[in-house]
Protein backbone atom coordinates (compact mmCIF):
# COMPACT_ATOMS: atom_id res chain seq x y z
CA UNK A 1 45.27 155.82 143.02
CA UNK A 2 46.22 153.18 140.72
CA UNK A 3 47.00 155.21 137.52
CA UNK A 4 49.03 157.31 140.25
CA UNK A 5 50.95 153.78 141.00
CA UNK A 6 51.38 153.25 137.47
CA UNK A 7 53.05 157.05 136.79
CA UNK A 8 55.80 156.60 139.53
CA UNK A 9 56.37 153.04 138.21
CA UNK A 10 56.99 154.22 134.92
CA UNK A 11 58.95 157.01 135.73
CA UNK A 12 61.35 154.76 138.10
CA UNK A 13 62.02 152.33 135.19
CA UNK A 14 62.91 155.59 132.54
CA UNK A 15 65.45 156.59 135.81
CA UNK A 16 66.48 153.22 135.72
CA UNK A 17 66.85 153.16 132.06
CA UNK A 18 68.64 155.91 131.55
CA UNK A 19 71.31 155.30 134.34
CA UNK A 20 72.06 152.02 132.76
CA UNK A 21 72.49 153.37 129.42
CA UNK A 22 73.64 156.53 129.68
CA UNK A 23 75.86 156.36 133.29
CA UNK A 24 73.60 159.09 134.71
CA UNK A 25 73.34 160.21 138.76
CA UNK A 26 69.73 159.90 138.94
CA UNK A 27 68.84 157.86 142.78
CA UNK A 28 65.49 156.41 143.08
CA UNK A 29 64.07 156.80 146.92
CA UNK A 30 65.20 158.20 149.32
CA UNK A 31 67.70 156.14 151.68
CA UNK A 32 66.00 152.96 153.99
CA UNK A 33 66.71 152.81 157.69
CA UNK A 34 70.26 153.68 158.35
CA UNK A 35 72.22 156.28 156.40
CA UNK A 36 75.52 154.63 156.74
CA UNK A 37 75.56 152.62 153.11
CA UNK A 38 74.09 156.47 151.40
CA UNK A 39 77.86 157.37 152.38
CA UNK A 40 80.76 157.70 149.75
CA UNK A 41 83.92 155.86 150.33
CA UNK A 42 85.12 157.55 152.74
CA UNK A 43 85.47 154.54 154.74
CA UNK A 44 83.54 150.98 155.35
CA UNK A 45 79.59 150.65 155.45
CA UNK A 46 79.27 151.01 158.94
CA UNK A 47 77.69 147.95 160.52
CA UNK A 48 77.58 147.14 164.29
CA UNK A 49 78.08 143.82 163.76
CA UNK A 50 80.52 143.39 161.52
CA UNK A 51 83.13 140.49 162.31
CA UNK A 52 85.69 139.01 159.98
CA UNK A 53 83.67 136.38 158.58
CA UNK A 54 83.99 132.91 159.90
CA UNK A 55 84.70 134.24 163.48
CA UNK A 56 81.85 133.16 164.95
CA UNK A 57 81.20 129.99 163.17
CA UNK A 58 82.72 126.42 162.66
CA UNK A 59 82.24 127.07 158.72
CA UNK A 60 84.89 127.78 156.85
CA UNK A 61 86.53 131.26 157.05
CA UNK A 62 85.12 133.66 154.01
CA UNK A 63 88.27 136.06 154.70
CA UNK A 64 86.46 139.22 154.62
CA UNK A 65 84.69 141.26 156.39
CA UNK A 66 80.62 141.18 156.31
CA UNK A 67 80.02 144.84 154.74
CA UNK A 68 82.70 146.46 152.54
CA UNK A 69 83.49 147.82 149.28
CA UNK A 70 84.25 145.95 145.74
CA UNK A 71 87.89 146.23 144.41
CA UNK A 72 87.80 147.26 140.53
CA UNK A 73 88.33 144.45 138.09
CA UNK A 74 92.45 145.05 136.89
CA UNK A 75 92.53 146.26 133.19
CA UNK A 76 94.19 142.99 132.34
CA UNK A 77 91.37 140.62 133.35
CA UNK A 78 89.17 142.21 130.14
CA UNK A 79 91.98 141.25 127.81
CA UNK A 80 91.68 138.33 125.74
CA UNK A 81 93.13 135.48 127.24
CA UNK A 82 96.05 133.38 126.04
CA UNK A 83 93.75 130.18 127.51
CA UNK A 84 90.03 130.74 126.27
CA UNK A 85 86.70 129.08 127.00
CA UNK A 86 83.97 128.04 124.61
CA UNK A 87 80.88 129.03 124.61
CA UNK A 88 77.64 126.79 123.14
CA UNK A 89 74.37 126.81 122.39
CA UNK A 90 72.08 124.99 124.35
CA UNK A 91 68.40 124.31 123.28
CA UNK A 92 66.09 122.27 125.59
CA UNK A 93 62.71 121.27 126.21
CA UNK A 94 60.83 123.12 129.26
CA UNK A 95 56.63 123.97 129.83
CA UNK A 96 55.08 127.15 129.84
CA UNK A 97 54.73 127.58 133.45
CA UNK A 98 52.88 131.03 133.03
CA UNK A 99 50.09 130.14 130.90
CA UNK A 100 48.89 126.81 130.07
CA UNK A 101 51.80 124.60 130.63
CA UNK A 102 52.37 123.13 126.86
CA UNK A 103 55.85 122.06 125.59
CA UNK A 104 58.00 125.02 124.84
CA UNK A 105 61.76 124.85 123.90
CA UNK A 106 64.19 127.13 125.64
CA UNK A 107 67.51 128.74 125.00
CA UNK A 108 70.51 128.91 127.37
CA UNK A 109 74.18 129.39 126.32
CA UNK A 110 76.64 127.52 128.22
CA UNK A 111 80.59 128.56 128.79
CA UNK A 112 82.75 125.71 129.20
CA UNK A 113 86.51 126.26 130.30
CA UNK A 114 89.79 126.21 128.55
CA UNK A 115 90.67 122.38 128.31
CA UNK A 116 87.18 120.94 128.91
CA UNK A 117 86.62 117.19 127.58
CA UNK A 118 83.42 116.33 126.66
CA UNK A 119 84.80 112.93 126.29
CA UNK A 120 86.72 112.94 129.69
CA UNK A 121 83.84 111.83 132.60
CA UNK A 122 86.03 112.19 135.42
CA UNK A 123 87.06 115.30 135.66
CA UNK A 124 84.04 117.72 136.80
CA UNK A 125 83.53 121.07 137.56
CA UNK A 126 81.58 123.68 139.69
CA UNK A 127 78.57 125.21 138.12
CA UNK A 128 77.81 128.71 137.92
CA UNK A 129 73.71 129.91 136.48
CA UNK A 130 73.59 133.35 135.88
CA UNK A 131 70.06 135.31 134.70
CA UNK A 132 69.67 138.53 133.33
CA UNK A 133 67.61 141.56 134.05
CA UNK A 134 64.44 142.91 132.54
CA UNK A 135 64.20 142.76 128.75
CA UNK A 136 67.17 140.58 128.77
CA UNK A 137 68.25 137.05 126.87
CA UNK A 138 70.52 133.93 126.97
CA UNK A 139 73.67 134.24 126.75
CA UNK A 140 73.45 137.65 127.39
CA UNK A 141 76.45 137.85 130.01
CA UNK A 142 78.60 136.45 126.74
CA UNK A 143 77.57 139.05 124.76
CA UNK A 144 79.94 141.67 126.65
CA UNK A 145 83.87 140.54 125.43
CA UNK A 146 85.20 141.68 128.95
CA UNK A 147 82.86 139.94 131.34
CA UNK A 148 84.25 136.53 128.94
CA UNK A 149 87.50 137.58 128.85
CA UNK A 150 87.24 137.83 133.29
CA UNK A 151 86.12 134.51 133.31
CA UNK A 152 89.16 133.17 131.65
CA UNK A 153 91.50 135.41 133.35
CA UNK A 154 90.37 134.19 136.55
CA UNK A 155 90.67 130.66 136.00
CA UNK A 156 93.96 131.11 134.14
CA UNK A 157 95.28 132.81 137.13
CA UNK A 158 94.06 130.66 139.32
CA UNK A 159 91.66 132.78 141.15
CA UNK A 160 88.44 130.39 140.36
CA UNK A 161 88.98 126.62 139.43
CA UNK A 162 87.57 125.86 135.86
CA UNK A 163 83.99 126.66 136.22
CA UNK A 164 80.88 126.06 133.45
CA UNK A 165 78.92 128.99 133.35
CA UNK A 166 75.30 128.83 132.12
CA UNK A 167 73.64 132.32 131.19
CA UNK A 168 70.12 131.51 130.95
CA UNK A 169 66.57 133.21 130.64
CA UNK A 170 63.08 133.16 132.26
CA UNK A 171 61.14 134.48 128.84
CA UNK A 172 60.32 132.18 126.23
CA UNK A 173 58.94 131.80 122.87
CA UNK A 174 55.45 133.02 124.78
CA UNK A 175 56.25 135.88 126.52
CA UNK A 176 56.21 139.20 126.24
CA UNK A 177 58.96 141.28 127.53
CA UNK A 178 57.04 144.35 129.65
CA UNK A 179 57.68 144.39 133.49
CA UNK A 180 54.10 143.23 134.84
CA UNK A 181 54.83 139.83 131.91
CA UNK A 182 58.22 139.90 133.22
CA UNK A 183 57.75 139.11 136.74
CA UNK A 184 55.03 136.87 136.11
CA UNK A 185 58.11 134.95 134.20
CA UNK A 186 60.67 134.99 136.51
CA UNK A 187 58.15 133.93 139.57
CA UNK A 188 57.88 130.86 138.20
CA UNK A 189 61.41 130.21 136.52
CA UNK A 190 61.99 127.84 139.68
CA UNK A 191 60.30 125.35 138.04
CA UNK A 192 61.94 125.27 134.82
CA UNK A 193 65.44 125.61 136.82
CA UNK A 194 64.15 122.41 138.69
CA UNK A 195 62.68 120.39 136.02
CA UNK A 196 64.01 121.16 132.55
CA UNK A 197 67.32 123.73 133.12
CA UNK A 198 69.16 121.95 135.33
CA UNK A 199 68.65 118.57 134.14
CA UNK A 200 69.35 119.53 130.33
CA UNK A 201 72.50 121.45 131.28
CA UNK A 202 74.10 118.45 134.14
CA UNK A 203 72.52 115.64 132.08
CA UNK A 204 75.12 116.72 129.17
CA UNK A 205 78.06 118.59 131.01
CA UNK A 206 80.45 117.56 133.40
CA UNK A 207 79.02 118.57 137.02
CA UNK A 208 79.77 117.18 140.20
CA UNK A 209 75.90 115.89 139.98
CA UNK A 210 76.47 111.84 139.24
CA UNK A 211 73.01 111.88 137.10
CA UNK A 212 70.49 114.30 136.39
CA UNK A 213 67.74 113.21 138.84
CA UNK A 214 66.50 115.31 141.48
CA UNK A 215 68.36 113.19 144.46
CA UNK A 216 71.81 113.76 142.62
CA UNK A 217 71.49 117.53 141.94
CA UNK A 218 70.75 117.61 145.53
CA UNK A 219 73.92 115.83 146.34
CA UNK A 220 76.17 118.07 144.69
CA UNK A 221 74.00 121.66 146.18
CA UNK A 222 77.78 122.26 147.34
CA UNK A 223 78.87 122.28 143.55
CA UNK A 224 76.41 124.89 142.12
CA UNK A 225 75.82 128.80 142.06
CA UNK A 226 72.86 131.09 141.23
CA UNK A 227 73.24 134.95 140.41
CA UNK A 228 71.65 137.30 138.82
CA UNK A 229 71.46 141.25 137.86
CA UNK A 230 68.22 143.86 138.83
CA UNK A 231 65.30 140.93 137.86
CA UNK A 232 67.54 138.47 137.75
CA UNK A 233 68.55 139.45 141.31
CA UNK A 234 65.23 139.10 142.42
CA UNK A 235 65.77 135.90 140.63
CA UNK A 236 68.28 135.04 142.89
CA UNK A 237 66.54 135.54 146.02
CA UNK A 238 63.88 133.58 144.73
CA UNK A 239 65.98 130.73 144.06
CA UNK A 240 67.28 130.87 147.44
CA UNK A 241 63.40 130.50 148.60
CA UNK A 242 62.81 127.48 146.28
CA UNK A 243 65.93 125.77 145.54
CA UNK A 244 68.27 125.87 148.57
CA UNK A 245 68.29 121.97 148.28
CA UNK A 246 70.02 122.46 144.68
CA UNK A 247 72.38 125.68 145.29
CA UNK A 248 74.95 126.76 147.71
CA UNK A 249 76.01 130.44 146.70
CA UNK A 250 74.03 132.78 145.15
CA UNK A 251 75.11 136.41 143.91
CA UNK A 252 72.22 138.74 144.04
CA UNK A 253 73.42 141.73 142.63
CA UNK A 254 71.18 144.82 142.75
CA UNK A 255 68.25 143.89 143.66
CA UNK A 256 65.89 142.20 146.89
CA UNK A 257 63.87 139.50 147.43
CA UNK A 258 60.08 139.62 146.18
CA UNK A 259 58.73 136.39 147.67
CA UNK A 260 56.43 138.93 148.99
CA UNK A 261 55.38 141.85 147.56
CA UNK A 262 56.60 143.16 144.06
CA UNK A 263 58.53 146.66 142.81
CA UNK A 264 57.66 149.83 145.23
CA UNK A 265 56.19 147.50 148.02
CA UNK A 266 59.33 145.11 149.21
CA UNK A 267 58.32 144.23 152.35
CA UNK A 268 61.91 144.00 153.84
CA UNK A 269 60.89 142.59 156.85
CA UNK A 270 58.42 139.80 155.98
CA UNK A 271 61.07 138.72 153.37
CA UNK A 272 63.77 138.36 155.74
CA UNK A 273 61.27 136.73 158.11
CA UNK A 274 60.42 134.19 155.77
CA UNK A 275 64.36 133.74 154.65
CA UNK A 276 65.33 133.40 158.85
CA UNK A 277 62.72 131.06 159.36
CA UNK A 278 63.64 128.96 156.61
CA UNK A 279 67.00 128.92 157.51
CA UNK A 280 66.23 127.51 160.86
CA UNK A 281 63.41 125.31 159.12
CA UNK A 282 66.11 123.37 157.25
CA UNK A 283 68.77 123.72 159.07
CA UNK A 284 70.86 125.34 156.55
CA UNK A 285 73.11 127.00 159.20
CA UNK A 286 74.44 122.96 159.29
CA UNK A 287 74.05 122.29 155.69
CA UNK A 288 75.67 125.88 154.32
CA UNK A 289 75.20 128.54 152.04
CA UNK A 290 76.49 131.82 151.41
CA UNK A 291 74.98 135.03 149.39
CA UNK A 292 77.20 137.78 148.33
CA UNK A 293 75.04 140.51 148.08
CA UNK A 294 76.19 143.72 145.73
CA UNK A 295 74.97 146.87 144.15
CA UNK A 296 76.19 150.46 143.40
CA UNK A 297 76.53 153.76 145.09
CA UNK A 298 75.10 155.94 141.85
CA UNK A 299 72.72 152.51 141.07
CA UNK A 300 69.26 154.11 140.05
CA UNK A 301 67.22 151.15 142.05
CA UNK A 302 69.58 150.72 144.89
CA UNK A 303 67.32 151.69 147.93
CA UNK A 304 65.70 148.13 147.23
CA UNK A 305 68.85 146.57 147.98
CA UNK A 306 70.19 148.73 150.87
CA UNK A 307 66.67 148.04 152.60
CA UNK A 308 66.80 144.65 152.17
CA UNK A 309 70.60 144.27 153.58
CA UNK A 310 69.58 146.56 156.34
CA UNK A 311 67.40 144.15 157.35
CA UNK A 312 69.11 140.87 157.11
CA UNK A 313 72.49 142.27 159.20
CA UNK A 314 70.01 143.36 161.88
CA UNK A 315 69.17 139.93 162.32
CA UNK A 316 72.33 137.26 164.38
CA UNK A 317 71.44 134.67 162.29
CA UNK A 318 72.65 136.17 159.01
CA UNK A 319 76.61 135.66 160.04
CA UNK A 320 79.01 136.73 157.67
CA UNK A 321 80.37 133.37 156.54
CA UNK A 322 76.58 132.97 155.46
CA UNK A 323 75.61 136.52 154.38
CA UNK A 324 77.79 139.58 153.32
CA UNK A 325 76.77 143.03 151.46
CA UNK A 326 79.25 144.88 149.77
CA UNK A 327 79.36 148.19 147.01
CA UNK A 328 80.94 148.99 144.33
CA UNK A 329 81.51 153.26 145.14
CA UNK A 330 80.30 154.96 142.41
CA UNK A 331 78.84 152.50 140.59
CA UNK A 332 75.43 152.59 138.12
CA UNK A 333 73.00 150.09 137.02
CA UNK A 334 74.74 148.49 134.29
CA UNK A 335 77.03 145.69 133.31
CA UNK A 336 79.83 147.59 134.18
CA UNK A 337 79.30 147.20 137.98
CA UNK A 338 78.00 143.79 137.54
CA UNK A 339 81.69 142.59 135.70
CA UNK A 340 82.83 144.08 139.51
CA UNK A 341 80.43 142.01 141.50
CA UNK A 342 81.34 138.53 139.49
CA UNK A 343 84.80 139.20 139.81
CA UNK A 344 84.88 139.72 143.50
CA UNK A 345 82.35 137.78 144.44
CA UNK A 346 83.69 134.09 142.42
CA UNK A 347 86.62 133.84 144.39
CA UNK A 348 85.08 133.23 147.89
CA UNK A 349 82.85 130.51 146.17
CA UNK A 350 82.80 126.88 146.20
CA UNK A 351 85.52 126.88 149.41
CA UNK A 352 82.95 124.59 151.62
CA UNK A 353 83.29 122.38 148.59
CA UNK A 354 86.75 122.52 147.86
């Protein structure tokens, strides 16, 4: 049974693979629950519940609707911008949370906008972490000119306000870079977010966090952002389980939540269990957040995420000024769709806080 496991795994990651790399139709799984988001664009998801958001709450209104489709990023947004951010190398100290827990140093690479000061202290901006997906590094949403180039675009049009952007990493100088090691890294990366990311990144930049200690980063939860692509999407919904006292938005994107369970065994239902009841637990309704959830119509692993978004709009708690799926029609599992999924998905963050 096991080495029977282990075959389909494998062959799901080649699909995977070779989607990502080489744009291919390939659709792991068969569809979860409801057909309706296996449909082309023929028209929106269909959702029976599916209000403008901010209709039915006293938060502020998101403007769109709860399930939908991603607009394409306009040609001009991957241009190089007239008004350009920097980006810099950031090395800090952290612990190996997997094995032993000895000092390690860690990489991130952080994107600061067009006019930031280091020097000016009053000014400060909202914070954006983003994590990559399996075999991935820092800085690796940097490497690809046009994702950069959006991020400048939409602050020089005004579509975001100036925003640092960190692009960080769960391996480190310890791990290895298979999926079992992989989500043994990522389980944990909560704890270097918590203790060693965060602090290193807001002790030096501009944040709305007044210091770097755990009662200021809470203070300024309105201020920050988590998302992340495939792993790092499960990243994301981890995050959301650990750290909703340190982030307001989060941006999974192609992917579900593995608090429990793991790849082929998602448990839809006890995750969204455990998400509701935490919700209610600390009162977040009150205290806000909002996920933008997003994946592709041709995406190789997108049953995961159409299960998992099946589950959470069957459930009144998950209104849509707090919770919204939407997909990008045709799209694969690649950086392509996620450049789609940042640049719809930025704009309706950081409102509450504005």
């Amino acid at each position: 049974m096991k080495q029977r496991i282990a075959i389909c795994l494998i062959f799901a990651l080649l699909l995977t693979f070779l989607c990502a790399c080489n744009g291919g139709s390939a659709d792991h799984g068969a569809s979860v629950g409801r057909t309706s988001f296996e449909s082309g664009k023929g028209g929106e998801p269909e959702n029976n519940n599916t209000p403008v958001a901010g209709e039915e709450s006293g938060d502020i209104d998101m403007g769109i609707k709860q399930t939908g489709w991603t607009e394409a990023v306009p040609a001009k947004y991957t241009q190089t911008a007239a008004e350009q951010g920097t980006v810099v190398r950031l090395d800090y100290e952290s612990e190996d949370y997997v094995r032993d827990g000895s000092p390690i140093t860690k990489t991130a690479y952080v994107y600061t906008p067009y006019g930031y000061n280091e020097d000016d202290a009053e000014t400060r901006y909202n914070i954006l972490y983003l994590m990559h997906g399996w075999g991935g590094h820092a800085g690796e949403y940097f490497d690809f000119t046009a994702t950069k180039n959006m991020f400048d675009n939409l602050i020089a049009n005004g579509d975001i306000p100036p925003i640092i952007i960190v692009s960080a990493t769960f391996y480190n100088e310890n791990s290895s870079t298979d999926f079992s090691s992989s989500i043994e890294e990522f389980r944990v990366f909560h704890q270097d977010f918590e203790n060693h990311l965060m602090p290193a990144v807001e002790g030096r930049f501009h944040t709305y966090a007044a210091s770097a200690t755990p009662e200021d980063l809470k203070a300024s939860r309105d201020h920050r952002a988590f998302g992340g692509f495939s792993l790092g999407s499960v990243t994301t919904w981890l995050q959301f389980c650990y750290d909703y006292d340190y982030i307001h938005y989060f941006l999974p994107m192609s992917g579900s939540c593995w608090y429990y369970g793991t790849y082929g065994d998602f448990r839809f239902e006890d995750n969204v269990d455990f998400i509701e009841q935490l919700v209610k637990d600390e009162n977040l309704d009150e205290r806000g957040y909002f996920i933008y959830h997003a994946v592709g119509t041709e995406d190789a692993v997108k049953s995961q995420s159409i299960g998992m978004a099946e589950e959470m709009l069957s459930r009144d708690i998950f209104t849509p000024d707090h919770y919204v799926f939407y997909q990008k029609d045709g799209g694969y599992h690649d950086m392509g769709a996620v450049q789609e999924y940042l640049y719809n998905a930025l704009p309706l963050f950081f409102q509450d806080a504005e």
